[in-house]
C-alpha atoms as a PDB file:
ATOM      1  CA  UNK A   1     -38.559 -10.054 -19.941  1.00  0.00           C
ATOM      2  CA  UNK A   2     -40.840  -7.962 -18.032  1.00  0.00           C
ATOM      3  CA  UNK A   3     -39.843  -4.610 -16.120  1.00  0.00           C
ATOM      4  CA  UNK A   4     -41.851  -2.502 -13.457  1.00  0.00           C
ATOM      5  CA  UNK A   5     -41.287   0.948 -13.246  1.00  0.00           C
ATOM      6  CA  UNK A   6     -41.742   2.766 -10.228  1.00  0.00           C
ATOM      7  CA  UNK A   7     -42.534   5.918  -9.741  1.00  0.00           C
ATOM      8  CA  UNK A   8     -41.387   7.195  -6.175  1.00  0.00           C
ATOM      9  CA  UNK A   9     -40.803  10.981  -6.976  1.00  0.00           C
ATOM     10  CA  UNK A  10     -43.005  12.167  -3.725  1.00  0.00           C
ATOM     11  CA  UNK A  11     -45.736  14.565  -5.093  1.00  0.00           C
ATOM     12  CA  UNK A  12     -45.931  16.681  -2.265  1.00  0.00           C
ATOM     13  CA  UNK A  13     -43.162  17.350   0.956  1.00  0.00           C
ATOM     14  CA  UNK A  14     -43.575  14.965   3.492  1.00  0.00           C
ATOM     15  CA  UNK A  15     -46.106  16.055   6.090  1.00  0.00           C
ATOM     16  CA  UNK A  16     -44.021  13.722   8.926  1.00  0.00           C
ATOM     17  CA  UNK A  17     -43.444  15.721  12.481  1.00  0.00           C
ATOM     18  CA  UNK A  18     -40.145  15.265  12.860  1.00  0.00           C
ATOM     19  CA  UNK A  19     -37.736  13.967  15.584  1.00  0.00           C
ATOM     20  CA  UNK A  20     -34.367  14.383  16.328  1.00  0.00           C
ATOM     21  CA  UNK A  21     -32.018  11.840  18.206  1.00  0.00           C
ATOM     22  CA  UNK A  22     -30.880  13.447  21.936  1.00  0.00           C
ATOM     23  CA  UNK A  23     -29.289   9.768  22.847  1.00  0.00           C
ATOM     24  CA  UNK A  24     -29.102   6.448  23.042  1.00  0.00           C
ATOM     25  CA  UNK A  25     -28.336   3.940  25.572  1.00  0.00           C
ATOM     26  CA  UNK A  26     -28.009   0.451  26.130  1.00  0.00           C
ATOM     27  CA  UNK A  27     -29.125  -1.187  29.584  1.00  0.00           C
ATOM     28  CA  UNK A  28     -28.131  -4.621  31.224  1.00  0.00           C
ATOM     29  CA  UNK A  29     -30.557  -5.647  34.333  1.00  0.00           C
ATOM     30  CA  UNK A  30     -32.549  -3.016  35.960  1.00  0.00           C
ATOM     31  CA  UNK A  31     -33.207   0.789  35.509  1.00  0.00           C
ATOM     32  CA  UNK A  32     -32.125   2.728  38.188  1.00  0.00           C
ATOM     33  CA  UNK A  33     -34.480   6.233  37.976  1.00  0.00           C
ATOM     34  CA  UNK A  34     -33.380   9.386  39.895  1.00  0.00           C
ATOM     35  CA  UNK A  35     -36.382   8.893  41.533  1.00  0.00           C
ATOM     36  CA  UNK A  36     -39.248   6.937  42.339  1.00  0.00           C
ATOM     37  CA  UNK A  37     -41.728   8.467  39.583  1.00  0.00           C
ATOM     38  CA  UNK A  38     -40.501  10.494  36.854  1.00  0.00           C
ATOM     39  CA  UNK A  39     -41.053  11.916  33.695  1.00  0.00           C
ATOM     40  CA  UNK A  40     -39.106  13.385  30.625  1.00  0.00           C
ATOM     41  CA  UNK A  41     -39.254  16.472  28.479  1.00  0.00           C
ATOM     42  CA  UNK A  42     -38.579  14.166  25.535  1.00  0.00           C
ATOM     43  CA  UNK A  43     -39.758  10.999  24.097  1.00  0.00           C
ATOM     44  CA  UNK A  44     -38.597   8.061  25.031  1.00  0.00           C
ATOM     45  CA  UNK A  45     -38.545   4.521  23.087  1.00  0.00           C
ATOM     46  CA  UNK A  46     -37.373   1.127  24.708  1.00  0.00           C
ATOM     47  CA  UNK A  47     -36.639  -1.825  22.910  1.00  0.00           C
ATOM     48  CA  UNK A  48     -36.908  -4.745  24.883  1.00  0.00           C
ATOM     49  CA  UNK A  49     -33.677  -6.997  24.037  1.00  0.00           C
ATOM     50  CA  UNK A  50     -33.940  -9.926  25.994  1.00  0.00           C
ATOM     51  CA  UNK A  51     -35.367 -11.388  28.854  1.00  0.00           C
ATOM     52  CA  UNK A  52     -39.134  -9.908  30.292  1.00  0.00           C
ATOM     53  CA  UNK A  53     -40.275  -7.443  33.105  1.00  0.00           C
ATOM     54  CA  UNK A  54     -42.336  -4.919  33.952  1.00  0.00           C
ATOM     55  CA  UNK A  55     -42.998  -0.732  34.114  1.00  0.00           C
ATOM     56  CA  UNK A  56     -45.371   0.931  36.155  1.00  0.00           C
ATOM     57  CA  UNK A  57     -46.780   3.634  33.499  1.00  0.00           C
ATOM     58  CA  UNK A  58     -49.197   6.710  34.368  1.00  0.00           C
ATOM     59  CA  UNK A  59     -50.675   4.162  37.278  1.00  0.00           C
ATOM     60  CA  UNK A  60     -50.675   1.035  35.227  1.00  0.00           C
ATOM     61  CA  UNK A  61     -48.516  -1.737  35.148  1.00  0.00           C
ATOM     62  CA  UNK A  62     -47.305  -2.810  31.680  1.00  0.00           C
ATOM     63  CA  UNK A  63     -45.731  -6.139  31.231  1.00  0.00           C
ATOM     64  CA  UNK A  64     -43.001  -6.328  28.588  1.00  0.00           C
ATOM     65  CA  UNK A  65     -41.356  -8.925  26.591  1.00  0.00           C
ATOM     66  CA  UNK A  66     -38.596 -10.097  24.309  1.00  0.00           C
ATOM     67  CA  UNK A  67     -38.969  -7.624  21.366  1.00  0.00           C
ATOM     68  CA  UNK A  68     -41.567  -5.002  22.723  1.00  0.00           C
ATOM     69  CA  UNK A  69     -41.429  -1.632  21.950  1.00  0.00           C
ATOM     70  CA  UNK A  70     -42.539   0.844  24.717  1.00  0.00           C
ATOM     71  CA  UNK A  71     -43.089   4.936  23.450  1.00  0.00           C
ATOM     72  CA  UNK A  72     -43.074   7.123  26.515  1.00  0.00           C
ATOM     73  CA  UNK A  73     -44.409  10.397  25.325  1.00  0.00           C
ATOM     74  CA  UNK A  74     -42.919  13.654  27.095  1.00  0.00           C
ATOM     75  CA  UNK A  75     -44.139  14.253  30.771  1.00  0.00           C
ATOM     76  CA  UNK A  76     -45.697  10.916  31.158  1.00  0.00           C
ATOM     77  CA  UNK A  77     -45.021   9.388  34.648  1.00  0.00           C
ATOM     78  CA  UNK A  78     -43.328   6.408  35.135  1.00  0.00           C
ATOM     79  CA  UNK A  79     -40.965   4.275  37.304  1.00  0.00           C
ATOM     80  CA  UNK A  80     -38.002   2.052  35.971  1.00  0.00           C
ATOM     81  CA  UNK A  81     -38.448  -0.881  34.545  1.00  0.00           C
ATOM     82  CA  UNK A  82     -38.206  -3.896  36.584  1.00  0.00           C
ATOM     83  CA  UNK A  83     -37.237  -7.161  35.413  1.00  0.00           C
ATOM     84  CA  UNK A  84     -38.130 -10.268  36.184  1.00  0.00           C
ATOM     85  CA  UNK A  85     -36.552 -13.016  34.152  1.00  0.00           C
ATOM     86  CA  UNK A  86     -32.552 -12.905  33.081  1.00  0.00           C
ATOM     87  CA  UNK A  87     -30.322 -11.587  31.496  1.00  0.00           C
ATOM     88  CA  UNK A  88     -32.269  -8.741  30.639  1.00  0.00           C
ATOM     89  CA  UNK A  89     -31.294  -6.003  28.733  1.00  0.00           C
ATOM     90  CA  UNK A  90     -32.896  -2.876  26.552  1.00  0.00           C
ATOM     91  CA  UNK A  91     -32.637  -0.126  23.921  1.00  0.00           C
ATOM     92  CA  UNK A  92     -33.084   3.265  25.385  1.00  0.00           C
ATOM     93  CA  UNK A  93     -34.184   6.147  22.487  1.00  0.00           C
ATOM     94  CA  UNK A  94     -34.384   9.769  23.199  1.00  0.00           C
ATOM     95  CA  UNK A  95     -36.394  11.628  20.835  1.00  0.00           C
ATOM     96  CA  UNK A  96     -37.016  15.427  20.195  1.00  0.00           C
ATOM     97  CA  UNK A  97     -40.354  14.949  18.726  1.00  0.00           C
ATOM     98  CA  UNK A  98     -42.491  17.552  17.326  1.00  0.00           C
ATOM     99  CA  UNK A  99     -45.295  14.789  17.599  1.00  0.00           C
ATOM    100  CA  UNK A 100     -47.342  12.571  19.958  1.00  0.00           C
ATOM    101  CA  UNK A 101     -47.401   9.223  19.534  1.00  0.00           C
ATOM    102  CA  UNK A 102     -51.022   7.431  20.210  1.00  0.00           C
ATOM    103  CA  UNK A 103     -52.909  10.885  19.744  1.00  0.00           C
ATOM    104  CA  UNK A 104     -53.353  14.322  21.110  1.00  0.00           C
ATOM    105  CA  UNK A 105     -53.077  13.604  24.841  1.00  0.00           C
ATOM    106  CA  UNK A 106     -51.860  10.054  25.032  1.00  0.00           C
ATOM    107  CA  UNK A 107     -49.037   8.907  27.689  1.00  0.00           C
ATOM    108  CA  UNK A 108     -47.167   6.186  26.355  1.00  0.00           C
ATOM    109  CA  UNK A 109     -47.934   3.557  23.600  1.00  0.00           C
ATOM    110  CA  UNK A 110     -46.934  -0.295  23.662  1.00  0.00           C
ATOM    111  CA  UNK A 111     -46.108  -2.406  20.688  1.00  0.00           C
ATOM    112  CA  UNK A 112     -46.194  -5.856  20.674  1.00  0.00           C
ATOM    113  CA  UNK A 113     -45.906  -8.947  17.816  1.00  0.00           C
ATOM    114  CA  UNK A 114     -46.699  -8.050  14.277  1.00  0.00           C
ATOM    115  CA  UNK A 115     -46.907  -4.224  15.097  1.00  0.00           C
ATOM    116  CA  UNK A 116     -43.379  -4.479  16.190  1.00  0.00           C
ATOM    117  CA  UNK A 117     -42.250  -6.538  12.735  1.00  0.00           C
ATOM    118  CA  UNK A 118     -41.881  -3.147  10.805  1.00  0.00           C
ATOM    119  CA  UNK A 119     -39.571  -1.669  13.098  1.00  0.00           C
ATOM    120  CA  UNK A 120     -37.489  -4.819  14.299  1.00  0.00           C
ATOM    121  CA  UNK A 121     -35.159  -4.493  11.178  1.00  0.00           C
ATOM    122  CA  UNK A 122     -34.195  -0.654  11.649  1.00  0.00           C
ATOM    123  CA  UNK A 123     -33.620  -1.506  15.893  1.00  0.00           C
ATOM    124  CA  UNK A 124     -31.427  -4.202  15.394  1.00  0.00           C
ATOM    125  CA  UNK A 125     -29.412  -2.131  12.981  1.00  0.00           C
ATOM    126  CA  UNK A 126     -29.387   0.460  15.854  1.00  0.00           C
ATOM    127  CA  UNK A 127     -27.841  -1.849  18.078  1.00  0.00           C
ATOM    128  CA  UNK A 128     -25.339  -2.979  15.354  1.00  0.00           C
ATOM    129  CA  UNK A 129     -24.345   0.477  14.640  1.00  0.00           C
ATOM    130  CA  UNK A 130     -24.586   1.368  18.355  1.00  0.00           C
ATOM    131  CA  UNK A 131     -22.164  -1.315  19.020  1.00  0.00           C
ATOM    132  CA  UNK A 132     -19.334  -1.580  16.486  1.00  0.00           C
ATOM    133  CA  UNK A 133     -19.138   2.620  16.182  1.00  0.00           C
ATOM    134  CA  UNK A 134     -18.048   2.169  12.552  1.00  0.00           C
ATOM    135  CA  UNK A 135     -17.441   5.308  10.726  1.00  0.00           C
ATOM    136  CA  UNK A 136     -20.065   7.302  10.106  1.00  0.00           C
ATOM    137  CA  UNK A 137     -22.227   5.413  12.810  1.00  0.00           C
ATOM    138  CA  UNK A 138     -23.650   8.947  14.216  1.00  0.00           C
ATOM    139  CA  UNK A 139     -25.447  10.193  10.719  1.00  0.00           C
ATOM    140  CA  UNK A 140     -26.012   6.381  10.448  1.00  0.00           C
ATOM    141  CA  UNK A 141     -28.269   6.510  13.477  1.00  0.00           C
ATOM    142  CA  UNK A 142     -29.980  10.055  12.608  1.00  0.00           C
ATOM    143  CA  UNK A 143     -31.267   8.033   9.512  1.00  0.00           C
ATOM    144  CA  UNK A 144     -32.687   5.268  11.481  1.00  0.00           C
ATOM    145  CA  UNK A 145     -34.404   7.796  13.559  1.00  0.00           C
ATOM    146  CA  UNK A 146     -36.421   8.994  10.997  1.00  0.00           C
ATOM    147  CA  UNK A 147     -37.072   5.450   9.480  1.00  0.00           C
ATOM    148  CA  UNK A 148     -38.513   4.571  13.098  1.00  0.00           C
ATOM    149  CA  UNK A 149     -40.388   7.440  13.217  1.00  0.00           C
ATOM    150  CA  UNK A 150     -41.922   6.805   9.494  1.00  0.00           C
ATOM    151  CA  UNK A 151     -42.707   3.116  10.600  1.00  0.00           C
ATOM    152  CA  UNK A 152     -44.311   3.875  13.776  1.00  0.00           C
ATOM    153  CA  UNK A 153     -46.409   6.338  11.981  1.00  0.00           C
ATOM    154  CA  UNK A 154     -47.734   3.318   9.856  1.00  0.00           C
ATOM    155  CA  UNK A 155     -48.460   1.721  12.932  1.00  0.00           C
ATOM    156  CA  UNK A 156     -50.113   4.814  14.779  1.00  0.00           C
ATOM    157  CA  UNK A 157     -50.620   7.855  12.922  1.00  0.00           C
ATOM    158  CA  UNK A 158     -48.585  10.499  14.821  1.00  0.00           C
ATOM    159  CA  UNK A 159     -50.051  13.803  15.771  1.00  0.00           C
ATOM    160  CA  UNK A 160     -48.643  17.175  15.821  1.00  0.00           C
ATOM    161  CA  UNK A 161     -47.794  18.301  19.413  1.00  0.00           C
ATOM    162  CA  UNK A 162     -48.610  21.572  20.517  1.00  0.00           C
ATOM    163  CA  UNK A 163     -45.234  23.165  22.033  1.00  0.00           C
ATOM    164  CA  UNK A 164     -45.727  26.285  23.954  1.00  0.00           C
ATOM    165  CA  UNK A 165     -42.394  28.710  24.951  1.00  0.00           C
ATOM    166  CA  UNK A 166     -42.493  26.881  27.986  1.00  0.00           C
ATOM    167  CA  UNK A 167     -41.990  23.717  25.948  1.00  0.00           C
ATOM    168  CA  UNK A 168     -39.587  25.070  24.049  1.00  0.00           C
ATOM    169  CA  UNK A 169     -37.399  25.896  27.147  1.00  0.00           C
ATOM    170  CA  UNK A 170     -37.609  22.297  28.221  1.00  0.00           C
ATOM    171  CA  UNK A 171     -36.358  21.152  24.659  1.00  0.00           C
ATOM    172  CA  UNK A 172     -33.695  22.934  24.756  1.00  0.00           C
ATOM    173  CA  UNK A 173     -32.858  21.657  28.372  1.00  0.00           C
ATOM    174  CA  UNK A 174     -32.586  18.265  26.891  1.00  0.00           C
ATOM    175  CA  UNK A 175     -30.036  19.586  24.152  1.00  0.00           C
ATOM    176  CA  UNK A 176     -27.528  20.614  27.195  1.00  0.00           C
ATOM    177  CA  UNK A 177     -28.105  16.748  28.519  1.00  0.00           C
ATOM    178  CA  UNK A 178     -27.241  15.749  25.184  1.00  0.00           C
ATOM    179  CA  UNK A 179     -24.586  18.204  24.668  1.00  0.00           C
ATOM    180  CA  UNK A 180     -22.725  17.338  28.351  1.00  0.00           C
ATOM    181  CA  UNK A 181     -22.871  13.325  27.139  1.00  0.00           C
ATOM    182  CA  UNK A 182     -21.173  14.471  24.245  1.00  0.00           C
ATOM    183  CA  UNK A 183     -18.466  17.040  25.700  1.00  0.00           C
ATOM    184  CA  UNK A 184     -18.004  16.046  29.652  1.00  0.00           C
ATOM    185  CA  UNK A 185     -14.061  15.354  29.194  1.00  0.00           C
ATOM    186  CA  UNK A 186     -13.847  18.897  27.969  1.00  0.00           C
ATOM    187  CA  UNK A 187     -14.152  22.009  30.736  1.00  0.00           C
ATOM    188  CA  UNK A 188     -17.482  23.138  30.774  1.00  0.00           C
ATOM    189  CA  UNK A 189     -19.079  25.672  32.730  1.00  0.00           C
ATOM    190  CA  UNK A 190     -22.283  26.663  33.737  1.00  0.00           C
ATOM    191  CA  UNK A 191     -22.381  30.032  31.497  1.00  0.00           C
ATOM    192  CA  UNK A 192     -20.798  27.926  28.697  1.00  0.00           C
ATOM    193  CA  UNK A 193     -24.434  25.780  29.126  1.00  0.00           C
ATOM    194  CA  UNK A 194     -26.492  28.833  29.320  1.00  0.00           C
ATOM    195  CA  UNK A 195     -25.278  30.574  26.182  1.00  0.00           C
ATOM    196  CA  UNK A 196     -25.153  27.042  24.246  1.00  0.00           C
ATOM    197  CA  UNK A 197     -28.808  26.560  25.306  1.00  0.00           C
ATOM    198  CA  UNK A 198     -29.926  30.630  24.559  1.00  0.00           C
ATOM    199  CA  UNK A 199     -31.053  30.670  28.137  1.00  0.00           C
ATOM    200  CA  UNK A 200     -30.723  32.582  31.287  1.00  0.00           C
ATOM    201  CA  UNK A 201     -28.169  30.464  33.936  1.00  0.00           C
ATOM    202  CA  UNK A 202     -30.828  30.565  36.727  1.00  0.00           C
ATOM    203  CA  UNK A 203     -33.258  29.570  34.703  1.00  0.00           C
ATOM    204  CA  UNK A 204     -31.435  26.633  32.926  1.00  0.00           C
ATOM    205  CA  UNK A 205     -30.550  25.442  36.450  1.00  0.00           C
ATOM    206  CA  UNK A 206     -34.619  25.740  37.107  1.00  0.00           C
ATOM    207  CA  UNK A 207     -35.754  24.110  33.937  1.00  0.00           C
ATOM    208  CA  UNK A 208     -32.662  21.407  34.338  1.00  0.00           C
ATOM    209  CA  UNK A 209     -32.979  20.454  38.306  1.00  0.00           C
ATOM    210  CA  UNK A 210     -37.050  20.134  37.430  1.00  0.00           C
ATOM    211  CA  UNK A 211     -36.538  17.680  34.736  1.00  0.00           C
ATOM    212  CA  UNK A 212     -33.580  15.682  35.271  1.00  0.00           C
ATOM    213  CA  UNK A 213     -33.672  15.621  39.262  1.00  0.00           C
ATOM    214  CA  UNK A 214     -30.202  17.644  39.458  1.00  0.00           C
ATOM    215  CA  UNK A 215     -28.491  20.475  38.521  1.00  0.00           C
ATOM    216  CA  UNK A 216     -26.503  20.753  35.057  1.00  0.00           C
ATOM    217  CA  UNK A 217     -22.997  20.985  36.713  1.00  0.00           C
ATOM    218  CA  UNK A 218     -23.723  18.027  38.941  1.00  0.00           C
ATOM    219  CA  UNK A 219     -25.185  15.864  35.746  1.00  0.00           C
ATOM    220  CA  UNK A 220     -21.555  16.145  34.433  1.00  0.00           C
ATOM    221  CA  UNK A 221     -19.967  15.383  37.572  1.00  0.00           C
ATOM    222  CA  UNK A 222     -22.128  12.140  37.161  1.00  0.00           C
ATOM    223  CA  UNK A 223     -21.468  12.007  33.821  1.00  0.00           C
ATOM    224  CA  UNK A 224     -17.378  11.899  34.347  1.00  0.00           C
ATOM    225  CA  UNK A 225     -17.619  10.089  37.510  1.00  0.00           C
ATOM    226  CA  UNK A 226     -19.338   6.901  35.708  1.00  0.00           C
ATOM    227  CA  UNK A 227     -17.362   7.536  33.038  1.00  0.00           C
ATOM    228  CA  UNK A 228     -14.150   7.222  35.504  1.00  0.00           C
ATOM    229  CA  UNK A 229     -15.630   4.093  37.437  1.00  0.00           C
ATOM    230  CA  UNK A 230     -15.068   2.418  33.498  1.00  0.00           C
ATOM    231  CA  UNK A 231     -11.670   3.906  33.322  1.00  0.00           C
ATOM    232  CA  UNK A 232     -10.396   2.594  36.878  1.00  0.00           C
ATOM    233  CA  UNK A 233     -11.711  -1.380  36.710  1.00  0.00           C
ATOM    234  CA  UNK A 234     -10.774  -1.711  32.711  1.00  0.00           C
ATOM    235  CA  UNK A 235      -7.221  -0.015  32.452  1.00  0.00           C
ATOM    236  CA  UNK A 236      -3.978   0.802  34.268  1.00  0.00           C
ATOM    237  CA  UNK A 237      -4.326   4.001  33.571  1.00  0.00           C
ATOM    238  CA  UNK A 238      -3.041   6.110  36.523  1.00  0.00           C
ATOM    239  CA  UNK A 239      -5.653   8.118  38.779  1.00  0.00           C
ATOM    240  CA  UNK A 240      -4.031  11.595  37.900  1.00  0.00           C
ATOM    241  CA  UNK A 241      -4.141  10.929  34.220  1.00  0.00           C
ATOM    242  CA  UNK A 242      -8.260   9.806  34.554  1.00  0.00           C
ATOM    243  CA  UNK A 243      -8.826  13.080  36.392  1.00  0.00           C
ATOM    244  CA  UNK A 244      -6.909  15.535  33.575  1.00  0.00           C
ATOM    245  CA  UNK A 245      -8.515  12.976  30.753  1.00  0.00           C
ATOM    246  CA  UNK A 246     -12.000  13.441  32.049  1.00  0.00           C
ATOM    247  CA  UNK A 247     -11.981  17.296  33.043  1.00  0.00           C
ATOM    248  CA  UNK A 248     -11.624  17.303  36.475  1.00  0.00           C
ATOM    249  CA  UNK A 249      -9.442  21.023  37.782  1.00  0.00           C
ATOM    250  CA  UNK A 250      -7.255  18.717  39.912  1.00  0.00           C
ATOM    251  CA  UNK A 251      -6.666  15.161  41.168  1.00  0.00           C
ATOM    252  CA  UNK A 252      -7.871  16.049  44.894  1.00  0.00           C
ATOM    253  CA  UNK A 253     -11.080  17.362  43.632  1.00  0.00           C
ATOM    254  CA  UNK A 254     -11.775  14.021  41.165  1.00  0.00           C
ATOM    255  CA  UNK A 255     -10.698  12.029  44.790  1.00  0.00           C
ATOM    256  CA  UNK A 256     -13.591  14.305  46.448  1.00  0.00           C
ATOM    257  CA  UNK A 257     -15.962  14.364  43.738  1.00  0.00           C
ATOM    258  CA  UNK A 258     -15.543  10.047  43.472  1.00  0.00           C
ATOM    259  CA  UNK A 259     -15.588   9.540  47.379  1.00  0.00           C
ATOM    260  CA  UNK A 260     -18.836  11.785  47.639  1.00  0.00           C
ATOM    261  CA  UNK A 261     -20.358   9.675  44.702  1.00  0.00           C
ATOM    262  CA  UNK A 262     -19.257   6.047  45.786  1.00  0.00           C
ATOM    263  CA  UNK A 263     -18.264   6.047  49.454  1.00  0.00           C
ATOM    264  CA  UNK A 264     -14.971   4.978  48.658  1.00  0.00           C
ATOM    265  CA  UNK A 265     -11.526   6.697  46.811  1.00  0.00           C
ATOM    266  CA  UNK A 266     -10.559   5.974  43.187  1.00  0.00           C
ATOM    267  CA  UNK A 267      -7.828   3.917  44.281  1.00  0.00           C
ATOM    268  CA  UNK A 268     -10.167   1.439  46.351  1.00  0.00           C
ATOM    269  CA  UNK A 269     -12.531   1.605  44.260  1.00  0.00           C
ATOM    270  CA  UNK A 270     -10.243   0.100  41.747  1.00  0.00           C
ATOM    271  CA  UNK A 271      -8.426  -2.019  44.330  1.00  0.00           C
ATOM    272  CA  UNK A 272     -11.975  -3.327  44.689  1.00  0.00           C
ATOM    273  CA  UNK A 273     -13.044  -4.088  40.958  1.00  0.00           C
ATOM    274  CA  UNK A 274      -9.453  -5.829  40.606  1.00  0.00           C
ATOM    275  CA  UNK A 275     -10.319  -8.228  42.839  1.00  0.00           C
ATOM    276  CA  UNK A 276     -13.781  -9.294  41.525  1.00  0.00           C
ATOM    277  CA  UNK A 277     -12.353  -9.351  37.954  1.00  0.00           C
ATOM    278  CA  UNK A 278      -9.654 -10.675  35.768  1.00  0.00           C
ATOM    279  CA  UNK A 279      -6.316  -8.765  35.432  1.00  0.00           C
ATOM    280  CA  UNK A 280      -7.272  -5.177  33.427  1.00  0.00           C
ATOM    281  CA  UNK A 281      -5.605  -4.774  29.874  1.00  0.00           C
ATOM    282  CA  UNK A 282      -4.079  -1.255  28.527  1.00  0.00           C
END
């Protein structure tokens, strides 16, 4: 019998930049961006799923396959993606990264075939976890993060990014996105934002309407509104009970806030998804 011994007590800490996980998303046909071209204060990571299509990156047009991975580094320009054969669907990663990925400077970085092998096993476990929402699935995902990140640094050393105070403000705009996913059935208010980012209220409103393309307050009106669209089509839940269950002061204003949004009330909305779909369930 032979035996290998390993030693894998790390000598020194692990110089890594780190990155934490703002959110994570999974998209079916086309990306619909607030606007035409757009950036993020964070990094963003697709995973191409299925099908192929195509981004329009800093100027350039990228073409993307079945099981490309595109990193969008913070403030790079970009449109949605566009696809062009079906189904088509994608892995959207948020990242709070101390780092750059590509080098000092660089916009976005694609990875294709074998450079994509090392981090094919830790996506699809994203998705799995993503999907069935087992227990535990939220530190689950934190540790994939960091397993990306290690991988990609294999790939394409990652370098340090520079983050001035004006950076820093920006970061912590995209901790009050990921805190209003999180929280938007509670009631939140825009000084309950403000203190939970350490910000002024003007300014957060500033920082937030310059990144995202709205303000905070309407972002969760969004937020609750596509989160009711789900609600109406899939259950019998009554209209009153959606509007108390996702935050909304009243029923009238949920009926304003949804006919400003979609043209059309709750109740014909739902009328509507009824009759392009099977009977709901409870």
């Amino acid at each position: 019998m032979i035996t290998h011994h390993f030693d894998i007590e790390p000598k020194q800490p692990c110089q890594l930049p780190s990155a934490q996980l703002l959110h994570a998303s999974i998209h079916h046909g086309a990306l619909s961006p607030r606007c035409d071209v757009h950036s993020h204060i964070f990094t963003e990571l697709l995973y191409v799923l299925q099908g192929s299509g195509w981004i329009e990156v800093d100027g350039q047009r990228v073409e993307l396959q079945t099981g490309d991975v595109l990193v969008l580094n913070p403030q790079c320009p970009h449109h949605g993606i566009q696809p062009e054969r079906e189904p088509f669907s994608t892995l959207s990663l948020d990242l709070c990264c101390s780092c750059c990925v590509g080098g000092q400077g660089a916009g976005w970085l694609q990875l294709t075939g074998r450079e994509t092998a090392l981090l094919e096993p830790y996506l699809r476990l994203f998705l799995q976890e993503l999907q069935s929402r087992r227990d535990y699935f939220e530190p689950a995902c934190h540790q994939l993060t960091a397993l990306l990140m290690l991988q990609i640094n294999r790939i394409c050393p990652l370098t340090q990014n520079n983050t001035s105070s004006s950076r820093k403000s920006a970061m912590e705009c995209a901790r009050v996105r990921q805190y209003i996913d999180e929280h938007y059935a509670k009631s939140i208010t825009l000084d309950q934002l403000a203190r939970y980012a350490g910000l002024n209220k003007y300014y957060l409103v500033h920082v937030f309407n310059r990144e995202m393309g709205c303000s905070p307050i309407s972002y969760l009106i969004e937020r609750r509104i596509s989160e009711s669209k789900r609600l109406l089509a899939a259950t019998r839940i009554p209209v009153q009970q959606i509007s108390r269950q996702l935050g909304f002061s009243s029923p009238s204003y949920f009926s304003q806030s949804f006919r400003r949004a979609t043209g059309v009330s709750p109740a014909e909305f739902r009328r509507q998804a009824l009759s392009m779909s099977t009977q709901p369930t409870e």
